[in-house]
C-alpha atoms as a PDB file:
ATOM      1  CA  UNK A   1      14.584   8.858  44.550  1.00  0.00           C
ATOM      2  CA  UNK A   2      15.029   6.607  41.713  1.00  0.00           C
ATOM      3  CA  UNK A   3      12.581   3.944  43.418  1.00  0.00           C
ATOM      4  CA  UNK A   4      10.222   6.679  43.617  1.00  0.00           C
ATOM      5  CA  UNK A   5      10.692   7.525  39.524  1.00  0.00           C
ATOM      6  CA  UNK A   6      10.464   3.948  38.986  1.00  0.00           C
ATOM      7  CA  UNK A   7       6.865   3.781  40.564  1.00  0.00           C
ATOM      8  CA  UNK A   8       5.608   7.144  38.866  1.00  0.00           C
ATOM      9  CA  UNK A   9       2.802   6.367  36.503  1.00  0.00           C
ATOM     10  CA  UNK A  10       1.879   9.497  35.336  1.00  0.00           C
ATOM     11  CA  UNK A  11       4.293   9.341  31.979  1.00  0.00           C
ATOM     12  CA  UNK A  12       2.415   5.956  31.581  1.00  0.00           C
ATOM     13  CA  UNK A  13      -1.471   7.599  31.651  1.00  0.00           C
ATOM     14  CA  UNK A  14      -0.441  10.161  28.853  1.00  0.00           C
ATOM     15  CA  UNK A  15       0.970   7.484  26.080  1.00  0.00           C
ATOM     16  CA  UNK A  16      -2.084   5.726  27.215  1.00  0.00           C
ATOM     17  CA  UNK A  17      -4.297   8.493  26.268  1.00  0.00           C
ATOM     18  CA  UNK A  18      -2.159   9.616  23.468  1.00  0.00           C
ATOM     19  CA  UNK A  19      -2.714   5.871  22.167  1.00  0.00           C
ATOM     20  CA  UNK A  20      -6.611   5.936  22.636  1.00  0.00           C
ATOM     21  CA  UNK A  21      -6.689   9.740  20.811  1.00  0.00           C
ATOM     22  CA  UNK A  22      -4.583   8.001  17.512  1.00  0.00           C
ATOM     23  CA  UNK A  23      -7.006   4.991  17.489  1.00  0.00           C
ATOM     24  CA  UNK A  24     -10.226   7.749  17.555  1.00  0.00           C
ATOM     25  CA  UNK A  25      -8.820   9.862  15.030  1.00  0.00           C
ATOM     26  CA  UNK A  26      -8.479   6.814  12.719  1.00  0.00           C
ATOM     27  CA  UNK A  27     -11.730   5.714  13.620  1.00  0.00           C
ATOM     28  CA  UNK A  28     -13.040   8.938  12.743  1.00  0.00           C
ATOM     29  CA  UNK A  29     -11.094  10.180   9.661  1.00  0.00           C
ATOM     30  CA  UNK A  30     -11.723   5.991   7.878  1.00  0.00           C
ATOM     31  CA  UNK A  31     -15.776   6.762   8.645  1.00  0.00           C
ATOM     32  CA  UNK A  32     -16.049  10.292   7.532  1.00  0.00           C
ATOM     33  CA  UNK A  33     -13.836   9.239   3.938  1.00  0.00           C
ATOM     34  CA  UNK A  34     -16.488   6.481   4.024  1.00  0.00           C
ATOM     35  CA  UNK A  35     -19.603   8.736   4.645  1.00  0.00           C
ATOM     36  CA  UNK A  36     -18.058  11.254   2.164  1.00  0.00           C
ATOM     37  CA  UNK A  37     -17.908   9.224  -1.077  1.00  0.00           C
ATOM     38  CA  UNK A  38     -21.304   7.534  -0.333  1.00  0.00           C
ATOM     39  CA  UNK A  39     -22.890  10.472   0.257  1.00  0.00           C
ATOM     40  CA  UNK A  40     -21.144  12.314  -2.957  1.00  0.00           C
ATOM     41  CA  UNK A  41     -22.406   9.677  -4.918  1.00  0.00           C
ATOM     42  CA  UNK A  42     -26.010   9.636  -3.329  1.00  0.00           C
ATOM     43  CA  UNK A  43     -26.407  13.547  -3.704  1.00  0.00           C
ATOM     44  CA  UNK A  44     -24.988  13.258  -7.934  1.00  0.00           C
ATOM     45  CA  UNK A  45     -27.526  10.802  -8.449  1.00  0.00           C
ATOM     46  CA  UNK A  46     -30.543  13.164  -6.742  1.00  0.00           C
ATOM     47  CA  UNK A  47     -29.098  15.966  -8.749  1.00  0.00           C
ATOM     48  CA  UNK A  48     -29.433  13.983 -11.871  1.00  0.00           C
ATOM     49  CA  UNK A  49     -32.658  12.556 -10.821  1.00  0.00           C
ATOM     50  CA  UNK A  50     -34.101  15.964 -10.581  1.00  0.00           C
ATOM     51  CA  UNK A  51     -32.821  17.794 -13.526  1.00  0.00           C
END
């Protein structure tokens, strides 16, 4: 029984996932903070453009 826990993998696959979802959600929150200045500053300076 224990040599069959020991060989068991599946705990293994879900840190593995839960890993790959944390490095996404960086990926994704860093780009959209990025995007969202940028574009705030873009959308001011069309405001003021058109007034």
């Amino acid at each position: 029984m224990l040599l069959k826990l020991w060989k068991d993998e599946n705990g293994q696959d879900i840190a593995e996932y839960a890993v790959m979802l944390a490095v996404i959600l960086i990926i994704v929150v860093g780009t959209i903070r990025l995007i969202g200045s940028n574009a705030n500053n873009v959308f001011s300076n069309v405001g003021s453009t058109i007034q």
